[in-house]
Protein backbone atom coordinates (compact mmCIF):
# COMPACT_ATOMS: atom_id res chain seq x y z
CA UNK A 1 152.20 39.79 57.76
CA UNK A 2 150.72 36.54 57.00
CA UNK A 3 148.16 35.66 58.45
CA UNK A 4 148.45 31.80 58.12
CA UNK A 5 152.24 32.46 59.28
CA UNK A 6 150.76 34.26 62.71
CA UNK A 7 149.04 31.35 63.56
CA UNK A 8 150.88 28.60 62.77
CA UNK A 9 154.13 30.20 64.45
CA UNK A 10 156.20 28.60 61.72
CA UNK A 11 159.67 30.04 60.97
CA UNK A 12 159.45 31.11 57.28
CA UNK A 13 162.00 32.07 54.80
CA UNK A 14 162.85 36.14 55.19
CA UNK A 15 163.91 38.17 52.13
CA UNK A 16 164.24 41.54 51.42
CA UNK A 17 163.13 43.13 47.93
CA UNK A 18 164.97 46.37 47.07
CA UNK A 19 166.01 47.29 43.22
CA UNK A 20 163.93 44.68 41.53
CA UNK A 21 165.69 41.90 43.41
CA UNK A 22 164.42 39.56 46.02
CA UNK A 23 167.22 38.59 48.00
CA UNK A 24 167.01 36.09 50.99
CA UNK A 25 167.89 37.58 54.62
CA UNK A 26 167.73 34.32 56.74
CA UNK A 27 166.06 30.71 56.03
CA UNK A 28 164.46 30.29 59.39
CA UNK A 29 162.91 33.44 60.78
CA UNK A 30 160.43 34.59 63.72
CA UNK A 31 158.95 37.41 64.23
CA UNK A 32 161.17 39.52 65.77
CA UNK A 33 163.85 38.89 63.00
CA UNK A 34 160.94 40.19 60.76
CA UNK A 35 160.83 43.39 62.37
CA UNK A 36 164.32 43.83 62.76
CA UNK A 37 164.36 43.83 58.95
CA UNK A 38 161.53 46.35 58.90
CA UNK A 39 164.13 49.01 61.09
CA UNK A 40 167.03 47.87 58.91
CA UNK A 41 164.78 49.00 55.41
CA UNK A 42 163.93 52.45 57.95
CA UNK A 43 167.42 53.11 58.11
CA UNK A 44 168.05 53.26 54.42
CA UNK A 45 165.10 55.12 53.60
CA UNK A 46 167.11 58.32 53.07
CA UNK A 47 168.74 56.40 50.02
CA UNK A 48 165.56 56.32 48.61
CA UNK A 49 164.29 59.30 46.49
CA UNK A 50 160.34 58.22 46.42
CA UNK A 51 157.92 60.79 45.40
CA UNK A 52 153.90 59.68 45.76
CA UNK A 53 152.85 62.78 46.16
CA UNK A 54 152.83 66.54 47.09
CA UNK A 55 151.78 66.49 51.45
CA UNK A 56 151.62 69.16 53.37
CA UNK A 57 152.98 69.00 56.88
CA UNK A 58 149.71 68.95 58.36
CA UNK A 59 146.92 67.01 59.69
CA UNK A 60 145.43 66.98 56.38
CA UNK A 61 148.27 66.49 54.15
CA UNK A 62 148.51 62.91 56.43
CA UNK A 63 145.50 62.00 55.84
CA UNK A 64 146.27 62.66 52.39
CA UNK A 65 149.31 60.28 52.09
CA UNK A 66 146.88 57.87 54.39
CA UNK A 67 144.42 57.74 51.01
CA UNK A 68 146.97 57.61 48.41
CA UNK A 69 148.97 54.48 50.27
CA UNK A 70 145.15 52.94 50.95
CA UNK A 71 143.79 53.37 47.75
CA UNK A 72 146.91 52.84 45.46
CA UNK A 73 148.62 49.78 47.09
CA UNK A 74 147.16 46.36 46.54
CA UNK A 75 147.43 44.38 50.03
CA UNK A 76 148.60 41.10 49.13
CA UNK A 77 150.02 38.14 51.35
CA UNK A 78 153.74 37.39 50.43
CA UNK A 79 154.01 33.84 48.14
CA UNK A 80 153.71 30.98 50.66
CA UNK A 81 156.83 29.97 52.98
CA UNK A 82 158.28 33.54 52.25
CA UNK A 83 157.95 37.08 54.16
CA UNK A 84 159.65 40.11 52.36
CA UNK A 85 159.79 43.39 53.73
CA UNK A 86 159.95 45.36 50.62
CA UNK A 87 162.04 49.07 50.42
CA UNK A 88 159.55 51.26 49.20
CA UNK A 89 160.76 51.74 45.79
CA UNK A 90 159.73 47.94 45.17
CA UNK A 91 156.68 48.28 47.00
CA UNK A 92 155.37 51.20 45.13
CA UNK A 93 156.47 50.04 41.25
CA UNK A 94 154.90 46.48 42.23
CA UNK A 95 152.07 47.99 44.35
CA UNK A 96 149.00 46.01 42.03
CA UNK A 97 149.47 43.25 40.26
CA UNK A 98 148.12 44.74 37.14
CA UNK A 99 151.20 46.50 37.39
CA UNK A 100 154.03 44.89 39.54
CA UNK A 101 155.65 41.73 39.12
CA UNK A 102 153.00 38.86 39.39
CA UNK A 103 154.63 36.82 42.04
CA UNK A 104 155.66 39.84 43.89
CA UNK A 105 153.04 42.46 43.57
CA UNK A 106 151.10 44.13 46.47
CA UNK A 107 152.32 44.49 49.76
CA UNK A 108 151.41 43.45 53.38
CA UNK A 109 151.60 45.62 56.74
CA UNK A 110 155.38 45.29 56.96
CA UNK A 111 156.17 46.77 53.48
CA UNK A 112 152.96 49.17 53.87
CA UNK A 113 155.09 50.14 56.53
CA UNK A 114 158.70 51.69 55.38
CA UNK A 115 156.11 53.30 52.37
CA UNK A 116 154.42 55.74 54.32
CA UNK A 117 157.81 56.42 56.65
CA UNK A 118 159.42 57.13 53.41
CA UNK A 119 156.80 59.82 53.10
CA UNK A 120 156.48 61.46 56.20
CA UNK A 121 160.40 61.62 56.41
CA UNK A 122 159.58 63.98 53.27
CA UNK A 123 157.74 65.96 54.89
CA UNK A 124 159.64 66.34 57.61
CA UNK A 125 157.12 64.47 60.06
CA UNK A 126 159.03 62.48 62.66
CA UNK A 127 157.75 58.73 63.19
CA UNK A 128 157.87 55.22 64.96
CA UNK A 129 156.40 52.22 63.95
CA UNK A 130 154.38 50.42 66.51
CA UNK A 131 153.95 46.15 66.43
CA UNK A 132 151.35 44.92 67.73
CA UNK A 133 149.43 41.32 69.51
CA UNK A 134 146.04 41.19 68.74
CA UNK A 135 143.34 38.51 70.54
CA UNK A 136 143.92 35.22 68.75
CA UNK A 137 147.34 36.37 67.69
CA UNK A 138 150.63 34.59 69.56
CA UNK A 139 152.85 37.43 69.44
CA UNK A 140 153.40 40.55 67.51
CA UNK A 141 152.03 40.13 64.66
CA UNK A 142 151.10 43.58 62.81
CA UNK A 143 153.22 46.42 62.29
CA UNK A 144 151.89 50.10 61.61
CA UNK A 145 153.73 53.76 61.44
CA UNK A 146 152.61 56.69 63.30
CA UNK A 147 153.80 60.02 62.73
CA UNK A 148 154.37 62.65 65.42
CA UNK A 149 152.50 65.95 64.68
CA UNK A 150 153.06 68.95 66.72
CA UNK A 151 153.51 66.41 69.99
CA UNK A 152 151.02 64.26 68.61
CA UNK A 153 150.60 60.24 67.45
CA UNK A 154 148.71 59.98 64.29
CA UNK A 155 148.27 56.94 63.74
CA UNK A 156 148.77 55.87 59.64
CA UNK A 157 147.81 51.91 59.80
CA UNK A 158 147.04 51.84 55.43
CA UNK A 159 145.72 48.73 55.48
CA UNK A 160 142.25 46.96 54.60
CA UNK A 161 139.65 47.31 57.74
CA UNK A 162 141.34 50.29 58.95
CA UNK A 163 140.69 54.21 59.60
CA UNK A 164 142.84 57.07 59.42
CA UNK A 165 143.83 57.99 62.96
CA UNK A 166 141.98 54.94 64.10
CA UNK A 167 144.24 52.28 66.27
CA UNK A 168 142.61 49.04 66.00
CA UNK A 169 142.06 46.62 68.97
CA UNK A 170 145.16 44.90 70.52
CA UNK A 171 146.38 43.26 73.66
CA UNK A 172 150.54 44.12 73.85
CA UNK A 173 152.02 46.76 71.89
CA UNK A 174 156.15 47.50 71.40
CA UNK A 175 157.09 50.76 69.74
CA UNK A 176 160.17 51.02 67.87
CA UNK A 177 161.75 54.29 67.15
CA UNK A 178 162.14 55.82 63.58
CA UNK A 179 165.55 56.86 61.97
CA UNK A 180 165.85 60.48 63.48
CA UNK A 181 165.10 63.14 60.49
CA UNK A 182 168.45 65.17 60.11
CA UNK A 183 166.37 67.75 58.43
CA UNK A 184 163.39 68.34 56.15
CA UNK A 185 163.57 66.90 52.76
CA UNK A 186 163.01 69.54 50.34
CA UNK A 187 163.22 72.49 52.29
CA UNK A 188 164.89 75.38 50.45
CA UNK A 189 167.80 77.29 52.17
CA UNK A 190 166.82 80.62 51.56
CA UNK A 191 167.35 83.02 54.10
CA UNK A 192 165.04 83.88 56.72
CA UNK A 193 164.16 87.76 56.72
CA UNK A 194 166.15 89.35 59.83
CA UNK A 195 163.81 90.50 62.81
CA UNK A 196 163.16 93.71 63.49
CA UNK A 197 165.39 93.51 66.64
CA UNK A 198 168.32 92.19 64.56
CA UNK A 199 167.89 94.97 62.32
CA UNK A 200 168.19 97.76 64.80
CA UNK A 201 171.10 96.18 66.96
CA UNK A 202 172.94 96.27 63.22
CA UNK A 203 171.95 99.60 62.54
CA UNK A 204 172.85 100.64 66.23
CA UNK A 205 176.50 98.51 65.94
CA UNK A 206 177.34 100.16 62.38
CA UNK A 207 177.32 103.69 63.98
CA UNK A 208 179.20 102.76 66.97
CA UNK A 209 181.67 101.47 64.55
CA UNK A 210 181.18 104.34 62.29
CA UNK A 211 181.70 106.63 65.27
CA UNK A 212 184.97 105.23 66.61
CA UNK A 213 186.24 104.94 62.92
CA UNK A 214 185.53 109.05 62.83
CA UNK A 215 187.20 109.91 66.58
CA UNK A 216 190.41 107.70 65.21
CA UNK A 217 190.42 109.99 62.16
CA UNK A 218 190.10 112.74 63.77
CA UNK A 219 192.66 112.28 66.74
CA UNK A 220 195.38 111.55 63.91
CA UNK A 221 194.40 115.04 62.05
CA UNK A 222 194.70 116.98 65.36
CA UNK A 223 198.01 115.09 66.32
CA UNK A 224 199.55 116.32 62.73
CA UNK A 225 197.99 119.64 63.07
CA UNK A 226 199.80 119.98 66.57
CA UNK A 227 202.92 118.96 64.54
């Protein structure tokens, strides 16, 4: 977010930028109408079909996506009097400003944000974003993912002055859930080989079957026979 903004506690204009459109949300807006419009981009993110890369499900593969959003996104305050959260679409065609729309281009921590959720819901990675007060900050003021490996936080803060895995210095923090993964994007659905346990309870059920098939057969032959 803007920094000027976080210390001048001024209610700015809130937009939203989402298929090359900028479209205003609310004139007057705080912060916590700024992060409700972060969650409300999170739960459209399955509408979007973003690809920045190949990740692995790993450690690795999110520090990976960590680099790519880092090195490849330009972080840019939003045009004065305005904060837009931007879908990650936007944020990744305008992402310099060699590239991107000139007045729009770059992002800040709350379109950073929704980017790398986008990601990890590819992978399958579940997530939250976390907002944070730092010293010399009024309120909640920055806004970071962090994905949920094997039980645990990674934290995936992209922007300038920060680490992978590294959470910064604050004084409050307020965690907001991610949009629960249904399933793993890109997953194939072919079938998992059977045990070997499954196998022989078949086997075992197909000759009990086969068995009782034979008395049956055999009951009706000696029936006719007796005839």
């Amino acid at each position: 977010m803007d920094r000027s903004y976080n210390i001048s506690r001024k209610p700015q204009a809130l937009y939203v930028a989402d298929n090359d459109k900028v479209t205003l949300v609310k004139e007057k807006a705080y912060v916590e109408d700024i992060l409700d419009q972060v969650m409300a981009v999170d739960r459209q993110l399955d509408q979007q079909s973003l690809s920045i890369g190949q990740f692995d499900a790993s450690y690795d593969g999110l520090r990976d996506l960590y680099n790519t959003v880092k090195q490849n996104v330009e972080y840019r305050n939003d045009p004065n009097g305005m904060e837009i959260v931007k879908a990650p679409g936007f944020a990744w065609k305008n992402r310099t400003c060699d590239i991107g729309n000139k007045v729009y281009c770059g992002s800040d921590c709350k379109s950073f944000a929704p980017l790398v959720s986008s990601q990890l819901r590819r992978m399958g990675i579940p997530y939250r974003y976390d907002a944070v007060q730092r010293a010399g900050e009024p309120s909640y003021r920055h806004v970071y993912p962090v994905a949920v490996l094997d039980g645990r936080d990674v934290i995936m803060d992209a922007v300038p002055g920060t680490q992978f895995d590294v959470e910064g210095p604050y004084i409050k923090k307020r965690s907001y859930a991610g949009t629960p993964i249904a399933e793993k994007v890109g997953l194939s659905n072919k079938s998992v080989p059977a045990s070997n346990t499954s196998v022989a309870v078949k086997v075992i059920g197909g000759l009990i079957l086969a068995w009782f098939v034979y008395s049956i057969v055999q009951s009706i032959r000696n029936n006719r026979s007796v005839a």
